[in-house]
N, C-alpha and C. Protein backbone atom coordinates (compact mmCIF):
# COMPACT_ATOMS: atom_id res chain seq x y z
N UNK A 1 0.83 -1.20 0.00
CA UNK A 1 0.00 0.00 0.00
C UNK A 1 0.87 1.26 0.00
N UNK A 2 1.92 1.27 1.10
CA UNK A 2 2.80 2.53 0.66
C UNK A 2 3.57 2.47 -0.25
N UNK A 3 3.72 1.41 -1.13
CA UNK A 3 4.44 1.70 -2.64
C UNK A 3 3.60 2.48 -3.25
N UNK A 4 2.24 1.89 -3.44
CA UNK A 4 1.39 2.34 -4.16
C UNK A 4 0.92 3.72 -4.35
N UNK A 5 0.88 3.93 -2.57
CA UNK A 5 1.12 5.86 -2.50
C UNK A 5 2.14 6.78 -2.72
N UNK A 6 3.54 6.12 -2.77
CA UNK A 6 4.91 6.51 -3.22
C UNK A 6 5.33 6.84 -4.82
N UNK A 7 4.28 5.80 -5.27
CA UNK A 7 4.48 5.65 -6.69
C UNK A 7 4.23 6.86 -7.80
N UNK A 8 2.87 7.46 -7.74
CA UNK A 8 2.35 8.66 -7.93
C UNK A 8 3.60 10.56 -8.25
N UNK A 9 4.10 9.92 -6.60
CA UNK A 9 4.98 11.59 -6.82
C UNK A 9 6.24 11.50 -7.42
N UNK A 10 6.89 9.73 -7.57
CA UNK A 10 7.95 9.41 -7.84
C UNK A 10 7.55 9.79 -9.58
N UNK A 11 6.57 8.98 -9.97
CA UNK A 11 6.69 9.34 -11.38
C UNK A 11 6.74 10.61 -11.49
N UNK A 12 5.67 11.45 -11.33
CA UNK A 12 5.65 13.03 -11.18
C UNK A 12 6.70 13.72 -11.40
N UNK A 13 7.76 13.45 -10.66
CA UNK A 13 9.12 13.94 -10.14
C UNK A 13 9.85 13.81 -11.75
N UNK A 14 9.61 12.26 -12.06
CA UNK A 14 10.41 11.58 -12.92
C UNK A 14 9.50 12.58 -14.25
N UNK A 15 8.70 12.75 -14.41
CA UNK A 15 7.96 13.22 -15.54
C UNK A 15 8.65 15.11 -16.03
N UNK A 16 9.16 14.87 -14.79
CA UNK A 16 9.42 16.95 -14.53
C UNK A 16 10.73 16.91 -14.82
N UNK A 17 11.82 15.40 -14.95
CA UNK A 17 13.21 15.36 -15.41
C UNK A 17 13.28 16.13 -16.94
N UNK A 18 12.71 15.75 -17.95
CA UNK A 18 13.03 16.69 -18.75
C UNK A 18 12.84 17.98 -18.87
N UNK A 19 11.95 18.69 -18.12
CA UNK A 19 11.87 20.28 -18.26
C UNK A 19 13.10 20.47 -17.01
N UNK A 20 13.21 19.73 -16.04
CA UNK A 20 14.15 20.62 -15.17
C UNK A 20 15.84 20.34 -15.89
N UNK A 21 15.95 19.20 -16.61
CA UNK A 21 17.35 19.31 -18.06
C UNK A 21 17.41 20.11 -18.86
N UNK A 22 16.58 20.36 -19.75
CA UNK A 22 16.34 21.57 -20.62
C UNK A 22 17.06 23.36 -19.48
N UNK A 23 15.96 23.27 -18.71
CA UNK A 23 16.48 24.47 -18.04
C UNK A 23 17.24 24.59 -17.10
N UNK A 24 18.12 23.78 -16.69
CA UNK A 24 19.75 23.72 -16.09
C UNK A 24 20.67 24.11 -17.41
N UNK A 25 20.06 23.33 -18.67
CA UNK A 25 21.08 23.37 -19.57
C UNK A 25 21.32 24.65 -20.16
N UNK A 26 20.15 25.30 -20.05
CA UNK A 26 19.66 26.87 -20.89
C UNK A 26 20.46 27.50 -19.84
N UNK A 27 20.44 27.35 -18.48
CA UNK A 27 21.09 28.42 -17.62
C UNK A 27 22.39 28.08 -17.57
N UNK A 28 22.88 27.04 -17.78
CA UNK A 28 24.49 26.87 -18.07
C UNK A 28 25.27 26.85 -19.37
N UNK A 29 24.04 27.16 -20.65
CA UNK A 29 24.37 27.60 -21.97
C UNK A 29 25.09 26.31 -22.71
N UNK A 30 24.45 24.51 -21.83
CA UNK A 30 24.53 23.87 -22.78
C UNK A 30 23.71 23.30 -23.73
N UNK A 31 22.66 23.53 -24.24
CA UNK A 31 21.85 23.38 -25.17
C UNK A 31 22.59 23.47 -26.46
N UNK A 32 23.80 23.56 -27.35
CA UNK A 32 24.40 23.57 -28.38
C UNK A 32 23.97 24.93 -28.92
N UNK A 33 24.58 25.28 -30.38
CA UNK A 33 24.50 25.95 -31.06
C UNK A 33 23.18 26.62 -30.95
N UNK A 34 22.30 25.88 -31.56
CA UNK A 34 21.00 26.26 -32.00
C UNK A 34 20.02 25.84 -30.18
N UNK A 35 19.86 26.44 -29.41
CA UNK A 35 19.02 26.33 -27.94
C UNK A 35 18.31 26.15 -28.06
N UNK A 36 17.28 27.11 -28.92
CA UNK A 36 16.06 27.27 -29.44
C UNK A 36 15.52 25.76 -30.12
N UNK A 37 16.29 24.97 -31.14
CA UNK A 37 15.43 23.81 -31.74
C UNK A 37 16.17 22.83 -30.87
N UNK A 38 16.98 22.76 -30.27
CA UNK A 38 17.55 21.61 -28.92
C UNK A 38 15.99 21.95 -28.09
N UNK A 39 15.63 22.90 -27.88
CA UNK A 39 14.19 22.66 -26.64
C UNK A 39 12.48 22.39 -27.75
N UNK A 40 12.97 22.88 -28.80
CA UNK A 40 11.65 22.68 -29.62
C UNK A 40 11.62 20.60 -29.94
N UNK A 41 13.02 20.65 -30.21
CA UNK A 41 13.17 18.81 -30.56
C UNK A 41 12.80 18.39 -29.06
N UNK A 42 13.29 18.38 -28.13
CA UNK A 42 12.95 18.05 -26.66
C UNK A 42 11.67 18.02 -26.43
N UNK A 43 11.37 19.11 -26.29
CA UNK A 43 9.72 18.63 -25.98
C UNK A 43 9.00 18.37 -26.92
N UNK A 44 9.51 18.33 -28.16
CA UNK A 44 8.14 17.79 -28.88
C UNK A 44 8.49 16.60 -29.15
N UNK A 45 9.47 15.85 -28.42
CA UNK A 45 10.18 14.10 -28.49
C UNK A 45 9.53 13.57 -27.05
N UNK A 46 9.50 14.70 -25.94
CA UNK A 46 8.69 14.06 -24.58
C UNK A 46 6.98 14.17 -24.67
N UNK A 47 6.69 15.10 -25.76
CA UNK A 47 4.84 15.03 -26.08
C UNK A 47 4.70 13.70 -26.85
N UNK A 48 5.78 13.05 -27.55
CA UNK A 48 5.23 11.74 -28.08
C UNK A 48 5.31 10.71 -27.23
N UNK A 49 6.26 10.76 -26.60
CA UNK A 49 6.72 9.20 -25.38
C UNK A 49 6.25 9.77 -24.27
N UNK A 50 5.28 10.78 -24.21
CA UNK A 50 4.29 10.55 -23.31
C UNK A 50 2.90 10.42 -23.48
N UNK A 51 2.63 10.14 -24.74
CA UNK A 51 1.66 10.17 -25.53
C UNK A 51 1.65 8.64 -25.39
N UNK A 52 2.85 7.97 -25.87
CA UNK A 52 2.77 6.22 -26.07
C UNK A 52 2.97 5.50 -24.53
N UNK A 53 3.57 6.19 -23.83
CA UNK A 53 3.72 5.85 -22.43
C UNK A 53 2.05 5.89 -22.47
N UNK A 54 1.11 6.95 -22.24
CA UNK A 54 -0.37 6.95 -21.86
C UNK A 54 -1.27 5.41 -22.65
N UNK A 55 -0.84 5.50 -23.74
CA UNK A 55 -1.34 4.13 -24.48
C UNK A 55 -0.96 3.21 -23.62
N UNK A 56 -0.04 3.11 -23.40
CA UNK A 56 0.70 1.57 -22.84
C UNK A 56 -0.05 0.94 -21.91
N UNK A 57 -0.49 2.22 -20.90
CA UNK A 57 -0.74 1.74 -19.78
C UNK A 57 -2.16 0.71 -19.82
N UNK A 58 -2.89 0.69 -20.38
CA UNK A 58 -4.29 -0.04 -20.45
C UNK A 58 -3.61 -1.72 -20.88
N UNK A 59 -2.55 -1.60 -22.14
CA UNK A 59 -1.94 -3.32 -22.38
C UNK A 59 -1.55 -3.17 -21.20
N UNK A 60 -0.72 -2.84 -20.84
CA UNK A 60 0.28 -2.96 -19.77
C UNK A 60 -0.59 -4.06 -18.50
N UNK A 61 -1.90 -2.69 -17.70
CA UNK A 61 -2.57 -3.34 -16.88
C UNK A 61 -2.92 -4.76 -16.91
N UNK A 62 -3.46 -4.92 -18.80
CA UNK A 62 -3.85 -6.04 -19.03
C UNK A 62 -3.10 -7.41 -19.04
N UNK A 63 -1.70 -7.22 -19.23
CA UNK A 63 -0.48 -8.44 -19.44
C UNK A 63 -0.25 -8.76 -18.08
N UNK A 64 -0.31 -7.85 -16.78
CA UNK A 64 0.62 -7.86 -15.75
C UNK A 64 -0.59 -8.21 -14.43
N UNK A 65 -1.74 -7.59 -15.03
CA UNK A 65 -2.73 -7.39 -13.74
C UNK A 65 -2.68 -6.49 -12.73
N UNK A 66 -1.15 -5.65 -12.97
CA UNK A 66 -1.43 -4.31 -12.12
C UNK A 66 -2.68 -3.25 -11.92
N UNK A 67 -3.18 -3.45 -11.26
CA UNK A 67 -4.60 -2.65 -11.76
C UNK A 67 -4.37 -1.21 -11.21
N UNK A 68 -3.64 -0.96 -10.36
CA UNK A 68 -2.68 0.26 -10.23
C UNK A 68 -2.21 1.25 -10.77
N UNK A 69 -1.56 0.57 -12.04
CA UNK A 69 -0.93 1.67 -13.41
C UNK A 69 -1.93 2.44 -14.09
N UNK A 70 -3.60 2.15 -13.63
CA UNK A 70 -4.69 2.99 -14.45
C UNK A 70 -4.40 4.57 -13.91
N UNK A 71 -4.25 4.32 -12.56
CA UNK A 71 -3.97 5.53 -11.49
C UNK A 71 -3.36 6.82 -12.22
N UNK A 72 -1.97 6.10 -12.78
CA UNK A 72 -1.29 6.94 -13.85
C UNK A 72 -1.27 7.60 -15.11
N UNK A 73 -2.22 7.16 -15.37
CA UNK A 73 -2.78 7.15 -16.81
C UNK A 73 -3.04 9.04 -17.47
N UNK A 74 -4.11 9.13 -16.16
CA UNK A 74 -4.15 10.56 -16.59
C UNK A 74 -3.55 11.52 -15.92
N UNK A 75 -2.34 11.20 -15.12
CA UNK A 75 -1.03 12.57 -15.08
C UNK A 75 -0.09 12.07 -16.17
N UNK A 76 -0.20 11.06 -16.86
CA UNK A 76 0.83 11.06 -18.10
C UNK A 76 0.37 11.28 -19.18
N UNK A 77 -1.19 11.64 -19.41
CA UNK A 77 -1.34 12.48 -20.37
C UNK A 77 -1.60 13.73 -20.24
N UNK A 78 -2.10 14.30 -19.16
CA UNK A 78 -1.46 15.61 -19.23
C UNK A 78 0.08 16.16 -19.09
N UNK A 79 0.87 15.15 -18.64
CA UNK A 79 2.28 15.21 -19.24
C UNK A 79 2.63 15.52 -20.54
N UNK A 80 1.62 14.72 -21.10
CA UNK A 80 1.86 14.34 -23.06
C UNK A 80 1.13 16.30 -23.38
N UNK A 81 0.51 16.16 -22.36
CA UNK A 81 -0.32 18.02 -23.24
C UNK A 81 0.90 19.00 -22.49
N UNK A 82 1.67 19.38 -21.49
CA UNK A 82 2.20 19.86 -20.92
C UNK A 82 3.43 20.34 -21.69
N UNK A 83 3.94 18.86 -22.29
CA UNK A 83 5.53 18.99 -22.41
C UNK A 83 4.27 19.75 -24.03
N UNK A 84 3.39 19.14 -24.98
CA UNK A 84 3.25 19.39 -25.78
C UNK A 84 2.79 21.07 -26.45
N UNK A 85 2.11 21.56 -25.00
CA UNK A 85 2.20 22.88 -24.65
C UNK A 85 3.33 23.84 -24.85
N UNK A 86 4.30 23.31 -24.14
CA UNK A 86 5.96 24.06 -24.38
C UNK A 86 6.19 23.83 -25.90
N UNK A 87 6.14 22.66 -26.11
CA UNK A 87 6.46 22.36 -27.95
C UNK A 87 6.07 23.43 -28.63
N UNK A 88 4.87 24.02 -28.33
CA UNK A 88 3.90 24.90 -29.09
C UNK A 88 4.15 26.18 -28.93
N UNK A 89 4.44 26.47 -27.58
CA UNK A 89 4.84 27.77 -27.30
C UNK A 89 6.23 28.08 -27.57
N UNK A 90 7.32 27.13 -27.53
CA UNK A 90 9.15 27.47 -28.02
C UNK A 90 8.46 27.96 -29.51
N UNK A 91 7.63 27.22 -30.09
CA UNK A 91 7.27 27.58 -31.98
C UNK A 91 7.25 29.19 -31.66
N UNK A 92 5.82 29.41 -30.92
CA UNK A 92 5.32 30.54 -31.32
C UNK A 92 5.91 31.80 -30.57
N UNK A 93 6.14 31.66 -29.68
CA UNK A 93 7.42 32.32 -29.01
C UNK A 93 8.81 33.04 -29.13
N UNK A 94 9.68 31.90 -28.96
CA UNK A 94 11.00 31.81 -29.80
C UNK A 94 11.29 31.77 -31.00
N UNK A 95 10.43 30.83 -31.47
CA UNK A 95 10.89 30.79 -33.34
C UNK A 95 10.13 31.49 -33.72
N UNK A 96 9.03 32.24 -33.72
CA UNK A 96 8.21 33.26 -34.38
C UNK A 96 7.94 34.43 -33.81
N UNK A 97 8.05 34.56 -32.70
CA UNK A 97 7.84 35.46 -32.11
C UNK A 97 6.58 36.41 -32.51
N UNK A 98 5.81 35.62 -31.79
CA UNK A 98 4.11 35.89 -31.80
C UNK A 98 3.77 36.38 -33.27
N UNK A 99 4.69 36.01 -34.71
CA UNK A 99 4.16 36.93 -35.38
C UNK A 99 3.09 35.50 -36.43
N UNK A 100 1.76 36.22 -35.90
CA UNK A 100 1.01 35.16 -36.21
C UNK A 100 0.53 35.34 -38.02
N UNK A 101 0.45 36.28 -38.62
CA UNK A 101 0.49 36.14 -40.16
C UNK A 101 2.07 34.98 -40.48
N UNK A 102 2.65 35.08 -39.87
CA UNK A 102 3.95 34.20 -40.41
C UNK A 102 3.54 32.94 -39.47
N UNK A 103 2.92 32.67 -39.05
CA UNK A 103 2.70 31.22 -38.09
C UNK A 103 1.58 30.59 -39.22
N UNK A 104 0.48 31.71 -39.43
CA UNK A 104 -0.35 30.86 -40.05
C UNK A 104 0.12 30.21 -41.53
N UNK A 105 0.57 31.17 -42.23
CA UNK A 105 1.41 30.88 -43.24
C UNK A 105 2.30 29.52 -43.24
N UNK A 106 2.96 29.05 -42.10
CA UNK A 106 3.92 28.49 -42.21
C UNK A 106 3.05 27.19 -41.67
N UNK A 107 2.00 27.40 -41.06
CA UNK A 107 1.32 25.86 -40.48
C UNK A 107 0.86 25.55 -41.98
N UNK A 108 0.02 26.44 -42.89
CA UNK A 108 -0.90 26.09 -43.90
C UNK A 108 0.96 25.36 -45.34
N UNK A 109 1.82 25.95 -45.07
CA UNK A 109 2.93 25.72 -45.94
C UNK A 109 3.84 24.44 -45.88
N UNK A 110 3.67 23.90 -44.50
CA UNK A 110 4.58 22.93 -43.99
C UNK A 110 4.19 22.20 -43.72
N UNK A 111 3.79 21.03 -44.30
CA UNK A 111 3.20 19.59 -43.73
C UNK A 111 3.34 19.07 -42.58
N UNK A 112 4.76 19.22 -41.79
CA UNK A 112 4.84 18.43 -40.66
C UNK A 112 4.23 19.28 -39.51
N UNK A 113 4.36 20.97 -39.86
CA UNK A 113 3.77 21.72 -39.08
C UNK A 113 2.31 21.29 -38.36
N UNK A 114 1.47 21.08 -40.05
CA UNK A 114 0.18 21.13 -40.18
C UNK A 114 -0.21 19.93 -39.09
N UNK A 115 0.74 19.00 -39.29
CA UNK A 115 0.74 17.73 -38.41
C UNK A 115 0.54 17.82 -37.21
N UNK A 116 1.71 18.26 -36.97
CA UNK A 116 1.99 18.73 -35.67
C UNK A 116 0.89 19.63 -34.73
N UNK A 117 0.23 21.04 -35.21
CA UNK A 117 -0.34 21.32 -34.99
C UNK A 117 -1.95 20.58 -34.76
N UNK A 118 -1.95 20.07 -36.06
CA UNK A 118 -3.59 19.29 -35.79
C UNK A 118 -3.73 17.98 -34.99
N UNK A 119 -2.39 17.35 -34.05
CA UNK A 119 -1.50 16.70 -33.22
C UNK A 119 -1.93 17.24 -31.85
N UNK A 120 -1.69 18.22 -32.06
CA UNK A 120 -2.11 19.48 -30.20
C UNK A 120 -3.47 20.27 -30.44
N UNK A 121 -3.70 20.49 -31.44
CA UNK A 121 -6.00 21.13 -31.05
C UNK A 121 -6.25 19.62 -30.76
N UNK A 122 -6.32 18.41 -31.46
CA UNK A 122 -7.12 16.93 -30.44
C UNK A 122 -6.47 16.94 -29.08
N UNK A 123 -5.41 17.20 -27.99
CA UNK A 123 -4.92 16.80 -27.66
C UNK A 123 -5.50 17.95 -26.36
N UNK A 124 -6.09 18.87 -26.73
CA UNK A 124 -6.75 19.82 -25.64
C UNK A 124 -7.88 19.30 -25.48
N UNK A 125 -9.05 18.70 -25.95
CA UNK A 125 -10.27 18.34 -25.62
C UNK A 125 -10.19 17.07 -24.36
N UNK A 126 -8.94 16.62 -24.92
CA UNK A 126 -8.49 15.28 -24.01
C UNK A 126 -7.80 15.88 -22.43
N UNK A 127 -7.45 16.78 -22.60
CA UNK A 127 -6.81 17.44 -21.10
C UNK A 127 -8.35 17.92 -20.88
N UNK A 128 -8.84 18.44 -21.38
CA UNK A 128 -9.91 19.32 -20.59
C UNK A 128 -10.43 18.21 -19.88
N UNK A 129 -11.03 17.48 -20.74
CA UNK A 129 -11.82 16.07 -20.16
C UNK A 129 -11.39 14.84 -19.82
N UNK A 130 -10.12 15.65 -18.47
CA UNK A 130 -9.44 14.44 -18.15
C UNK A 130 -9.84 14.30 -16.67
N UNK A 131 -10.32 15.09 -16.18
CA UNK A 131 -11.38 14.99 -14.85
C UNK A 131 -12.33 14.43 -14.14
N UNK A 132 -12.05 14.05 -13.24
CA UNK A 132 -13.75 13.11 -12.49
C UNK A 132 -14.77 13.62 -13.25
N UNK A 133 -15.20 15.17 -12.78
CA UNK A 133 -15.88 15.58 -13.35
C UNK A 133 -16.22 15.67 -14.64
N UNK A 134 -15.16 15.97 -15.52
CA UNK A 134 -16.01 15.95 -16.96
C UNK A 134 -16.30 14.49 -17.26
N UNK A 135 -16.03 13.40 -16.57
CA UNK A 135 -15.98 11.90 -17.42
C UNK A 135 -17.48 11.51 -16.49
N UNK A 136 -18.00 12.07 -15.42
CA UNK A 136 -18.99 12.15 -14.94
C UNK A 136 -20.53 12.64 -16.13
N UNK A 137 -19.82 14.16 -16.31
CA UNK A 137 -20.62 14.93 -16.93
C UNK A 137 -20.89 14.63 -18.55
N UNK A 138 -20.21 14.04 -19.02
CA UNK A 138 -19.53 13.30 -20.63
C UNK A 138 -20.53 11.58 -20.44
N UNK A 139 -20.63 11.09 -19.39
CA UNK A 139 -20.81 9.84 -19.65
C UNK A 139 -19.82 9.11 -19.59
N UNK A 140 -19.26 7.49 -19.11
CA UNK A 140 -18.39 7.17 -19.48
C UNK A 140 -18.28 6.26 -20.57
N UNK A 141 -19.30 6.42 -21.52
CA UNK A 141 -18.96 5.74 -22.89
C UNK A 141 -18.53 7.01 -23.87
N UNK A 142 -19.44 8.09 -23.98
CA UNK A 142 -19.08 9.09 -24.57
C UNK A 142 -17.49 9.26 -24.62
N UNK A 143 -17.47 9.36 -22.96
CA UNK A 143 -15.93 10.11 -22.69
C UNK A 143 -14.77 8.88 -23.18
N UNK A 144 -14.88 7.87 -23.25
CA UNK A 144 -14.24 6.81 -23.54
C UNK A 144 -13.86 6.65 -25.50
N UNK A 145 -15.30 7.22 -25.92
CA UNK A 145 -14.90 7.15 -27.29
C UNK A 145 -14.05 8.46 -27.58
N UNK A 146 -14.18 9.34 -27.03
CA UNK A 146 -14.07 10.89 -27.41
C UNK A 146 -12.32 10.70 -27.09
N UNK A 147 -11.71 9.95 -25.97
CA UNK A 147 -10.50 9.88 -25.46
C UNK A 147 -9.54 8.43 -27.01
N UNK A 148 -10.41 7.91 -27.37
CA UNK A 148 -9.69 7.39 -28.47
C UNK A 148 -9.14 7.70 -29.82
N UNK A 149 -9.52 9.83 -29.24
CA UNK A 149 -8.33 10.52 -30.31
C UNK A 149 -7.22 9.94 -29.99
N UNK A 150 -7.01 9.97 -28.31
CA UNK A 150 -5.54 9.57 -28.35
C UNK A 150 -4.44 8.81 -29.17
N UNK A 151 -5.24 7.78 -29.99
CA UNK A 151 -4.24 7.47 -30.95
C UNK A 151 -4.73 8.14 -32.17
N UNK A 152 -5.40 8.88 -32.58
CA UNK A 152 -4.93 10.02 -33.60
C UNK A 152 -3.89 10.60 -33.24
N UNK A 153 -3.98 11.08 -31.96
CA UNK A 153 -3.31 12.02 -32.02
C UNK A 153 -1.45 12.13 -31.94
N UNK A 154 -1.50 10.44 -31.46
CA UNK A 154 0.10 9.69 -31.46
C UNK A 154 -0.03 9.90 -33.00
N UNK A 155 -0.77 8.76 -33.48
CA UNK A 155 -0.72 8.83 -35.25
C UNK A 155 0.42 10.53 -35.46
N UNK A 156 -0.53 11.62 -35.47
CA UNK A 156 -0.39 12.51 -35.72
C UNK A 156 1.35 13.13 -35.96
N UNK A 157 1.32 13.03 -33.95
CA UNK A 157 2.64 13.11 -33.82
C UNK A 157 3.54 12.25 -34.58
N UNK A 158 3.57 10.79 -34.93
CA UNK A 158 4.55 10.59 -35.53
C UNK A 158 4.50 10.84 -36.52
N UNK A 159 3.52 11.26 -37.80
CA UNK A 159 3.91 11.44 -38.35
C UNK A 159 4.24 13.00 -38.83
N UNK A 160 4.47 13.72 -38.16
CA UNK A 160 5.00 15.30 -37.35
C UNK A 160 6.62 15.01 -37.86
N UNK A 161 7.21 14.01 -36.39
CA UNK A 161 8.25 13.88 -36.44
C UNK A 161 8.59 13.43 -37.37
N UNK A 162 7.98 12.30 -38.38
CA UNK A 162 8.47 11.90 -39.91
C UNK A 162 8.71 12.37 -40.59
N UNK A 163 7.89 13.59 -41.12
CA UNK A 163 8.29 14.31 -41.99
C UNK A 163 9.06 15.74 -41.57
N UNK A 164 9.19 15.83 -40.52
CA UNK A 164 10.26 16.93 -40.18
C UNK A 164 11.37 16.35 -40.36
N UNK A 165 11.88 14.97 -40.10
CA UNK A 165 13.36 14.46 -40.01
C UNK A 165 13.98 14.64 -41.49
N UNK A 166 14.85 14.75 -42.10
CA UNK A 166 15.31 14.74 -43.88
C UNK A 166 16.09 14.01 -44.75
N UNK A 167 16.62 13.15 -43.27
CA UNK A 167 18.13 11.89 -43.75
C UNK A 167 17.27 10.40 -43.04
N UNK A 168 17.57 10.57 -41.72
CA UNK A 168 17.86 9.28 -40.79
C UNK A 168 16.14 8.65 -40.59
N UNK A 169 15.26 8.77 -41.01
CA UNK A 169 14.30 8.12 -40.72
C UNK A 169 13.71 7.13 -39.17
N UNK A 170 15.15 6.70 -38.96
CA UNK A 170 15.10 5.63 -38.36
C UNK A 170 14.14 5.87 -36.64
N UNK A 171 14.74 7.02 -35.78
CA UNK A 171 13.99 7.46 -34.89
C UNK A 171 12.04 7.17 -35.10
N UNK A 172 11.66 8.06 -36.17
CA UNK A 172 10.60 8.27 -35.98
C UNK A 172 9.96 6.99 -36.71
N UNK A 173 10.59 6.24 -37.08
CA UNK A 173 10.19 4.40 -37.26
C UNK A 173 10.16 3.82 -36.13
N UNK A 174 10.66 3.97 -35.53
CA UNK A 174 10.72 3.34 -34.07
C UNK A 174 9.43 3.52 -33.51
N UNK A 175 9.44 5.23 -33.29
CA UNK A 175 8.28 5.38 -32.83
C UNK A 175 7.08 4.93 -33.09
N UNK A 176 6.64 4.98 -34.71
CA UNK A 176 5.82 4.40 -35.39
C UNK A 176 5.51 2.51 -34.99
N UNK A 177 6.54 1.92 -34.79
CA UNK A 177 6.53 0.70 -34.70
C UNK A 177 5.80 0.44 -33.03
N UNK A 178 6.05 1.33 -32.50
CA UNK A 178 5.88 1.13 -31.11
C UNK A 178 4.10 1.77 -31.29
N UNK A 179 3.99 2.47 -31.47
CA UNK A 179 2.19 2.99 -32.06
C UNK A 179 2.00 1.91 -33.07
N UNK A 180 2.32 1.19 -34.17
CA UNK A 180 1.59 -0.19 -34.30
C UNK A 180 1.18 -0.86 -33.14
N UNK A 181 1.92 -1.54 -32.62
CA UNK A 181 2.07 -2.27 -31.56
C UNK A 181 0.58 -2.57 -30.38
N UNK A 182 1.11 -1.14 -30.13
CA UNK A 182 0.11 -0.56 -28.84
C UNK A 182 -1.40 -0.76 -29.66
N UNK A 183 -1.44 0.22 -31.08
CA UNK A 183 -2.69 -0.36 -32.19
C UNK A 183 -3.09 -2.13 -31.98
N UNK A 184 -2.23 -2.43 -32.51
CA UNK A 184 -2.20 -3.92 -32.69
C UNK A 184 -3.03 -5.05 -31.37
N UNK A 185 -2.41 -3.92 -30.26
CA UNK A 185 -2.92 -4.42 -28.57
C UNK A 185 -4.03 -4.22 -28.44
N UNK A 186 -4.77 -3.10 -28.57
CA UNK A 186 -6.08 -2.11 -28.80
C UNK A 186 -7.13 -3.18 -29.62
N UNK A 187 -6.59 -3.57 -30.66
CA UNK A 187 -7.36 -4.23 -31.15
C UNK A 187 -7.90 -5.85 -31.22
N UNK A 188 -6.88 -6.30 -30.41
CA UNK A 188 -6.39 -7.61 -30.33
C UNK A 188 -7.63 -7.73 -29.18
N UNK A 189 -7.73 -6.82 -28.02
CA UNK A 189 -8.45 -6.81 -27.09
C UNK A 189 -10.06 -6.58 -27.71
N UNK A 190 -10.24 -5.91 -28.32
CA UNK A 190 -11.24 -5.60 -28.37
C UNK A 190 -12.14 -6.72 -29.43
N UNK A 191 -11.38 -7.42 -30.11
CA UNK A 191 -11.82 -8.48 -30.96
C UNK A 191 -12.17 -9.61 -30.29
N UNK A 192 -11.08 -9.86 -29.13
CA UNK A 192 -11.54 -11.15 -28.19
C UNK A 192 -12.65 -10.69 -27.29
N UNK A 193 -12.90 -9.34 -26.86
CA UNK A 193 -13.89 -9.05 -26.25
C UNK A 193 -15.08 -9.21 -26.57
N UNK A 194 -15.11 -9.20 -28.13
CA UNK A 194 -16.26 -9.06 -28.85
C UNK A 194 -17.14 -10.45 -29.23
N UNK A 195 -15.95 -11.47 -29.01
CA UNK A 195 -15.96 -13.03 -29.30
C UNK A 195 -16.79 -13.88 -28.25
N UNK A 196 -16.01 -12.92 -26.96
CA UNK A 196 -16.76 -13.54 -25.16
C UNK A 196 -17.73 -13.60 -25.09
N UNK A 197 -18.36 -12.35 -25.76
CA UNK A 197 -19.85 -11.85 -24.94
C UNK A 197 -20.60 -12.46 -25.96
């Protein structure tokens, strides 16, 4: 039982390791050359692997019987909106500097942008309605279908990071392979479910 209550702030803690790296590194000026796309690649690499971390957890429960890891579920996707938040704001911020005729331009011009962006508007309806309350007020079938953007919205992201990369592919295959997977789990379950009843 006190693991179980331990467990919660430890991840927490562990979830806040990459923003508190990023900004040790910014205040000790090691972020490389370019700071600015070292923190734009960063968090928009911790909005996906916390995006697939949030998937996991439902196989996960299911292989292991931890019934515990559900607990986690929704501070690691508002992790996935958090870090994905910063992603959004280093863009509009730092690299654009609020100048939004050149933002819109460049989302409607750039495919991975467009990605990316239509990656984080699904990815707010899912934070809003990540609450007792709204999954109360939603229903929990409603709220259950409405939360299976979540793999749009991985979809999305990887393919964000796909077409932003220009040589090495290989990263955002990975990722992709690991969102089959979790797909593959999603469905695997829901077919035998469908077989039981």
């Amino acid at each position: 039982m006190r693991a179980s209550r331990l467990i919660k702030p430890l991840v927490f803690v562990a979830a806040m390791g990459p923003l508190a790296y990023l900004s040790l590194g910014a205040w000790q000026g090691r972020l490389g050359a370019n700071p600015i796309e070292t923190i734009t690649r960063s968090t928009g690499l911790w909005t996906l692997r916390f995006m697939l971390i949030t998937l996991a957890v439902t196989p996960l429960r299911r292989l292991t019987g931890w019934n515990g890891v559900v607990s986690l579920r929704r501070m690691l996707g508002l992790f996935a909106f958090f870090y994905g938040s910063l992603h959004l704001l280093t863009y509009v911020w730092l690299d654009q500097f609020f100048d939004w005729a050149a933002i819109v331009k460049d989302v409607a011009k750039r495919p991975f942008i467009t990605a990316g962006f239509s990656a984080y508007v699904l990815l707010v309806p899912l934070a809003i309605t990540s609450t007792a309350g709204m999954i109360r007020r939603l229903g929990g079938r409603t709220w259950r279908r409405l939360h299976r953007l979540a793999y749009v919205t991985a979809a999305l992201g990887v393919v964000h990071y796909w077409w932003l990369v220009k040589a090495d592919i290989r990263p955002p295959r990975n990722y992709a392979i690991v969102l089959g997977v979790l797909l593959f789990a999603r469905v695997y379950v829901f077919a035998r479910s469908r077989r039981q009843a």
